[in-house]
N, C-alpha and C. Protein backbone atom coordinates (compact mmCIF):
# COMPACT_ATOMS: atom_id res chain seq x y z
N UNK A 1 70.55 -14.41 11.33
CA UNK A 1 69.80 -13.20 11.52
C UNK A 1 70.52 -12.25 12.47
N UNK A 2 71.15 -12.98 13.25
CA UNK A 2 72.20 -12.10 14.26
C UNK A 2 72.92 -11.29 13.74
N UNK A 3 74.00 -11.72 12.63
CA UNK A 3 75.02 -11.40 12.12
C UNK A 3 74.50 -10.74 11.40
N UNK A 4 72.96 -10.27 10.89
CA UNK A 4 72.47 -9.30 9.92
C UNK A 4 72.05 -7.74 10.86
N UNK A 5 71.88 -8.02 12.28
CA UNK A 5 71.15 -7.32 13.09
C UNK A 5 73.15 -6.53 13.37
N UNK A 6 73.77 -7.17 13.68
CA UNK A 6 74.70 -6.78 14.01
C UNK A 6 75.78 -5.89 13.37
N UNK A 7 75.91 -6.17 11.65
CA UNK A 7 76.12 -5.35 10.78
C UNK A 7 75.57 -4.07 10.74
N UNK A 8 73.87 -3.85 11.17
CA UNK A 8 73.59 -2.72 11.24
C UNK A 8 73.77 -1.90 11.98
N UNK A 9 73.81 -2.28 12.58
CA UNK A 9 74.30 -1.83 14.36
C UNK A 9 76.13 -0.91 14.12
N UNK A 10 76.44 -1.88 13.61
CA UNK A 10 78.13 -1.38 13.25
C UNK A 10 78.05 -0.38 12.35
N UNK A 11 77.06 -0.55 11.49
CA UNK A 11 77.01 0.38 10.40
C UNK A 11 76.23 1.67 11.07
N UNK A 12 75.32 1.46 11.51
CA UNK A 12 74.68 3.10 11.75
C UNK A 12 75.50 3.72 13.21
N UNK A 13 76.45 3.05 13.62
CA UNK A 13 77.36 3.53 14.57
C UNK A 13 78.56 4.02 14.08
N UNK A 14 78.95 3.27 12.93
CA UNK A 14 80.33 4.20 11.96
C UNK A 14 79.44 5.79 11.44
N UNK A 15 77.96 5.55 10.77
CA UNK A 15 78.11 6.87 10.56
C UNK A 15 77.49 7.69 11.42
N UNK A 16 77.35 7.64 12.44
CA UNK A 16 76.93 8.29 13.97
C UNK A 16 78.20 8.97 13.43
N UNK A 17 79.56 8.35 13.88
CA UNK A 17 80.86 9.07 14.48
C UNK A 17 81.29 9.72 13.15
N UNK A 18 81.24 9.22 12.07
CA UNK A 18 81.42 9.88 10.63
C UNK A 18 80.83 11.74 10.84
N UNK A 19 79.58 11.11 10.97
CA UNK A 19 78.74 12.70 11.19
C UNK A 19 79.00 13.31 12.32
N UNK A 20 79.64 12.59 13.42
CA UNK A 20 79.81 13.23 14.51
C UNK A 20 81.41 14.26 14.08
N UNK A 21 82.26 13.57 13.69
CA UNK A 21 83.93 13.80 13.04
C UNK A 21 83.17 15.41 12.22
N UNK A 22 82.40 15.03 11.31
CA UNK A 22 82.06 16.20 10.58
C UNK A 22 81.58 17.29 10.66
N UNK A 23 80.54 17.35 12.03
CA UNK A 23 79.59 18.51 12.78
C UNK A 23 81.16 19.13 13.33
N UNK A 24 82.25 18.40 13.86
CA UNK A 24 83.35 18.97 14.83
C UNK A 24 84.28 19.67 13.79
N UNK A 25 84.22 19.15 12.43
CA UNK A 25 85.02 19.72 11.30
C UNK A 25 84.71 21.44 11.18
N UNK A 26 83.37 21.22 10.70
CA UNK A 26 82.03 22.54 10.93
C UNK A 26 82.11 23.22 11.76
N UNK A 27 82.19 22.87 12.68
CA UNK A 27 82.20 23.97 13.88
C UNK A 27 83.71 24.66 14.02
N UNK A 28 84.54 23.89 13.98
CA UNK A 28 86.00 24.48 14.28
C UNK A 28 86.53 25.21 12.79
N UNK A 29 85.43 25.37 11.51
CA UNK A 29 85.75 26.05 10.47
C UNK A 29 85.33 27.79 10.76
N UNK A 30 83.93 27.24 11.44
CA UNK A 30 83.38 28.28 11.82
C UNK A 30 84.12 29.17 13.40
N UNK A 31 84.48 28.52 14.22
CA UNK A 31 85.02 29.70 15.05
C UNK A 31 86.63 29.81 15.05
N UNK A 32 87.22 29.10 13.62
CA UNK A 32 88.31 29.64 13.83
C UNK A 32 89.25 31.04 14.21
N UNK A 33 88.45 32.00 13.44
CA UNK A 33 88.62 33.35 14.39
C UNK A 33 88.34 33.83 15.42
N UNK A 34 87.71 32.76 16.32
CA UNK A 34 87.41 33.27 17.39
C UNK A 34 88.25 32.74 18.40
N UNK A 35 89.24 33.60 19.05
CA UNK A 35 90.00 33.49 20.03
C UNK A 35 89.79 33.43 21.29
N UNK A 36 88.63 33.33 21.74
CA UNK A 36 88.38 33.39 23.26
C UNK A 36 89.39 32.56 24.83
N UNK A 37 89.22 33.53 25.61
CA UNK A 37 89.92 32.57 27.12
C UNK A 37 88.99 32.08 27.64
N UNK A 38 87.58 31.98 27.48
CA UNK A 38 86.90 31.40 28.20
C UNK A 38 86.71 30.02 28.68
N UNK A 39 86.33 29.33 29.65
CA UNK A 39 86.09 27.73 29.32
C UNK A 39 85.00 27.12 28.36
N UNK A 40 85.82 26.27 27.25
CA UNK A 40 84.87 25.80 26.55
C UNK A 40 84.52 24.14 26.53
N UNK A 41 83.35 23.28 26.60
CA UNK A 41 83.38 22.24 26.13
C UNK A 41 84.25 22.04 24.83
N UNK A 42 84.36 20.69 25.29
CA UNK A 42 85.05 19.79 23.65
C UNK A 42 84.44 20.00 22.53
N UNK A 43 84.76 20.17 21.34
CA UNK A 43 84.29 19.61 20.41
C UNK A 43 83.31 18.41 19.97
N UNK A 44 83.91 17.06 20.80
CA UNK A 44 83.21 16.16 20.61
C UNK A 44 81.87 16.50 21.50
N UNK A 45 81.81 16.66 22.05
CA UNK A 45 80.70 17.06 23.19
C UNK A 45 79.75 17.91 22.82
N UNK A 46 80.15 19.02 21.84
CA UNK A 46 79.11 19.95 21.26
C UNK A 46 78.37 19.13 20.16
N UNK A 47 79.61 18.72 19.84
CA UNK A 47 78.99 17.61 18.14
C UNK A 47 77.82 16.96 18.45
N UNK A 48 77.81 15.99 19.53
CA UNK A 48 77.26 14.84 19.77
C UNK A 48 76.11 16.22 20.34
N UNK A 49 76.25 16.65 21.24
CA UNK A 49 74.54 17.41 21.53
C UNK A 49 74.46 18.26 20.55
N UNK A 50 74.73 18.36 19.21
CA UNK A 50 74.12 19.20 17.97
C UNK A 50 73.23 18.14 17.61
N UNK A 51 73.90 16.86 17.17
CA UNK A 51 73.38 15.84 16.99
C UNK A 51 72.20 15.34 17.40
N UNK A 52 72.20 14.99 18.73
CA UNK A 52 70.99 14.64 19.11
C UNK A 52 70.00 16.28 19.41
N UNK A 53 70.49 17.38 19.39
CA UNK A 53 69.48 18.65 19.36
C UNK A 53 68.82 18.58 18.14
N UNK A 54 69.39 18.60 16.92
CA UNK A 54 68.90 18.89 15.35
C UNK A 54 67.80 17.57 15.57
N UNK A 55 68.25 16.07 15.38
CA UNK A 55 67.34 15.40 15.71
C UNK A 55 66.34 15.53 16.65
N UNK A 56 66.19 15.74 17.96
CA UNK A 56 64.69 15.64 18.35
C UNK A 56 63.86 17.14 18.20
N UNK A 57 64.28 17.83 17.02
CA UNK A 57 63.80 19.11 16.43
C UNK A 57 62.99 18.72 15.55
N UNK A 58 63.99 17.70 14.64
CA UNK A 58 62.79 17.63 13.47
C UNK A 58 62.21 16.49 14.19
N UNK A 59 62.84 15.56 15.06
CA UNK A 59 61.20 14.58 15.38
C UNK A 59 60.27 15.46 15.75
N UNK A 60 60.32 16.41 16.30
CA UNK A 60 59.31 17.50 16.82
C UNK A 60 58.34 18.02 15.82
N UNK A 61 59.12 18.73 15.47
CA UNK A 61 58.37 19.24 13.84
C UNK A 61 57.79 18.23 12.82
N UNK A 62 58.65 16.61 12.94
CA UNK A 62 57.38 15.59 11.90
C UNK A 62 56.45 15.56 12.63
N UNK A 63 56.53 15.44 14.36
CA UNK A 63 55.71 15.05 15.17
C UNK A 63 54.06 15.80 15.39
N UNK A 64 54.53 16.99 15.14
CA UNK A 64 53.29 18.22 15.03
C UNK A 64 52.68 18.29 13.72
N UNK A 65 53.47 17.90 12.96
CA UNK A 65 52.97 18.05 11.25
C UNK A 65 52.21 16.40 10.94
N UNK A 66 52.52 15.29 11.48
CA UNK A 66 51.82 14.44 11.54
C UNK A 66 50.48 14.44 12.37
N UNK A 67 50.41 15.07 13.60
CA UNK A 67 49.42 15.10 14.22
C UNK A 67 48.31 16.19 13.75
N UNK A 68 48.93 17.10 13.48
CA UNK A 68 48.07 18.46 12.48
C UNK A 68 47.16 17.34 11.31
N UNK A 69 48.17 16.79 10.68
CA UNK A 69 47.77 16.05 9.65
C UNK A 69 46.31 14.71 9.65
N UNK A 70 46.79 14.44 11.02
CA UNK A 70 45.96 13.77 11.66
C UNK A 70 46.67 12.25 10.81
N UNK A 71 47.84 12.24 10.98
CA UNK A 71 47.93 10.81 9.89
C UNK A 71 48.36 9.87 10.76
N UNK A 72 48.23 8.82 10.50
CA UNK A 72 48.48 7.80 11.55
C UNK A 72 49.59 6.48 11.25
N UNK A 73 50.91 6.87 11.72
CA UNK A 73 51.86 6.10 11.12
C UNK A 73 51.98 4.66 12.58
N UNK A 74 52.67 3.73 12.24
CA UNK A 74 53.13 2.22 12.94
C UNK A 74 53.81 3.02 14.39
N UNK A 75 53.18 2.49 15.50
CA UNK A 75 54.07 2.44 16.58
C UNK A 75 55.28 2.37 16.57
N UNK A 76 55.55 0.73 16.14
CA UNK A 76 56.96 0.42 15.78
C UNK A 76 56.69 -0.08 14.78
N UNK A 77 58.33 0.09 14.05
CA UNK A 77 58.65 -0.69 12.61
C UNK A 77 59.75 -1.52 13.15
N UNK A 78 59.73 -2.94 12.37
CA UNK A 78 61.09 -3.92 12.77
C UNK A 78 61.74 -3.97 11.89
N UNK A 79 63.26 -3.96 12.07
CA UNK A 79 64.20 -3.81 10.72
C UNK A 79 64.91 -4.83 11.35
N UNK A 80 64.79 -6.40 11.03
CA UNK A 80 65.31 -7.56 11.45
C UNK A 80 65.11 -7.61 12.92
N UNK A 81 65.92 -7.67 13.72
CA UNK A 81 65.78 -7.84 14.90
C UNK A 81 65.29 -6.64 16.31
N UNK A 82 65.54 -5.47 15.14
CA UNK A 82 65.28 -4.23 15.94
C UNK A 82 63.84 -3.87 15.94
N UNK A 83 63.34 -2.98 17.27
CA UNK A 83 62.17 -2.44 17.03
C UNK A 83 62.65 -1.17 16.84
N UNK A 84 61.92 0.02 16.05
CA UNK A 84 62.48 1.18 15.79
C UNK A 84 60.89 2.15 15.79
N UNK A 85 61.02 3.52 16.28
CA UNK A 85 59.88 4.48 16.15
C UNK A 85 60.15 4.77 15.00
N UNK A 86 59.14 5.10 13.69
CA UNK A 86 59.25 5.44 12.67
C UNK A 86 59.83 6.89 12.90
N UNK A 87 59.16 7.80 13.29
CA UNK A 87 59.60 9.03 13.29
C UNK A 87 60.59 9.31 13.85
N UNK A 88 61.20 9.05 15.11
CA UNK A 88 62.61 8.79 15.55
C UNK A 88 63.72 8.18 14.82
N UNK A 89 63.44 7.51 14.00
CA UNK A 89 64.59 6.39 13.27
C UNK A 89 64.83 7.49 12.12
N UNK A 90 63.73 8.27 11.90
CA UNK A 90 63.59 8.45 10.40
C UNK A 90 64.38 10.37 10.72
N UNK A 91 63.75 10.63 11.77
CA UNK A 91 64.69 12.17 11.88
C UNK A 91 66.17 11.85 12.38
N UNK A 92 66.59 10.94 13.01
CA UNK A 92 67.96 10.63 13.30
C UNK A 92 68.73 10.59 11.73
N UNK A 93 67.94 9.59 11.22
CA UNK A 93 68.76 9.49 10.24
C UNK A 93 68.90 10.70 9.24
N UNK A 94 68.06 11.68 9.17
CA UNK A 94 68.08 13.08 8.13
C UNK A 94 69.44 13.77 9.66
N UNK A 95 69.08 14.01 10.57
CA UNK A 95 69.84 14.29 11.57
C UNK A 95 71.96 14.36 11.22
N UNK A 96 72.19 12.72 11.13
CA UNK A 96 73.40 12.09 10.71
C UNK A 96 73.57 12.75 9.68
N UNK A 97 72.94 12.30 8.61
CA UNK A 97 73.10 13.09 6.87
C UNK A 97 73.18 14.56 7.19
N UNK A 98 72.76 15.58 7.28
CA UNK A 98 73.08 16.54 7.89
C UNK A 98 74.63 17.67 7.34
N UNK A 99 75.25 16.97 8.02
CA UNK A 99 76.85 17.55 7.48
C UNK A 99 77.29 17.12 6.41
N UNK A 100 76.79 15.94 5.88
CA UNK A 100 76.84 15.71 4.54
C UNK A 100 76.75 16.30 3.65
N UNK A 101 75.40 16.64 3.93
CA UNK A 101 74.53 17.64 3.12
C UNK A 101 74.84 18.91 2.59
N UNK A 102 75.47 19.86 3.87
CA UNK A 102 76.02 20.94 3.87
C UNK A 102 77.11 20.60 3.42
N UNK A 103 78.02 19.55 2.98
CA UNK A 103 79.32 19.90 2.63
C UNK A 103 78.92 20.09 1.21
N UNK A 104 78.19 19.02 0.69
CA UNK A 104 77.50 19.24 -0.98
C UNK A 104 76.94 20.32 -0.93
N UNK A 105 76.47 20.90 -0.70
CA UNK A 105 76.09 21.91 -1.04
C UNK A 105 76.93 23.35 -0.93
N UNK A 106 78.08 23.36 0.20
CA UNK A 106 78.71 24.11 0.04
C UNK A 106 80.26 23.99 -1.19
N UNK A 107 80.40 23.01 -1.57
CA UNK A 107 80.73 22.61 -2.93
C UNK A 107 79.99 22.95 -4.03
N UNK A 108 78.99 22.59 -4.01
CA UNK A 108 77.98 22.91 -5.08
C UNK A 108 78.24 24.50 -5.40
N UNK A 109 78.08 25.21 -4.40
CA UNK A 109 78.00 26.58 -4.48
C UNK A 109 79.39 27.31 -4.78
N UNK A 110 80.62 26.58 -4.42
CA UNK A 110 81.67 27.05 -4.46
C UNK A 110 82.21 27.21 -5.92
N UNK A 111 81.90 26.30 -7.12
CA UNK A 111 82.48 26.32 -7.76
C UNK A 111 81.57 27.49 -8.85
């Protein structure tokens, strides 16, 4: 059960940095014309707080739309060895997907 808990762990940490590699792709497409002298954070550093910004946005927004709703989801959910917040687990992960998303779709549109 270890070695099942631990795979996941490896796995939703490759595509943490996958999506993290890709928000930094995105961004440096987008200010390539911009030449500034100013001091800027890293790349990695913006990535990773886009990351966790976009995520606790939409936990926000399920969070208000569930409670509007009045619906009443599990404290926690266990996925083998982990305890996980449904709504936290579940906007992280739309969060990650994210740059994915936008690359399909900016493909989609390109051709």
């Amino acid at each position: 059960m270890f070695a099942g808990t631990l795979i996941i762990v490896v796995a939703v940490l490759a595509l943490i940095l996958i999506s993290v590699r890709e928000r930094i792709r995105i961004k440096e497409i987008r200010e390539r014309a911009w030449d500034g002298s100013e001091t800027k954070s890293s790349p990695l550093s913006q990535a990773i707080a886009n990351l966790i910004g976009t995520a606790g946005g939409i936990y926000l927004s399920l969070v208000m739309l569930f409670s509007f709703m009045e619906v009443q989801l599990p404290g926690k959910i266990n996925l083998l060895k982990l305890e996980l917040e449904p709504l936290a687990a579940f906007s992280f992960t739309l969060a990650i997907m994210q740059p994915f998303l936008i690359r399909l779709w900016q493909m989609k549109h390109k051709f």
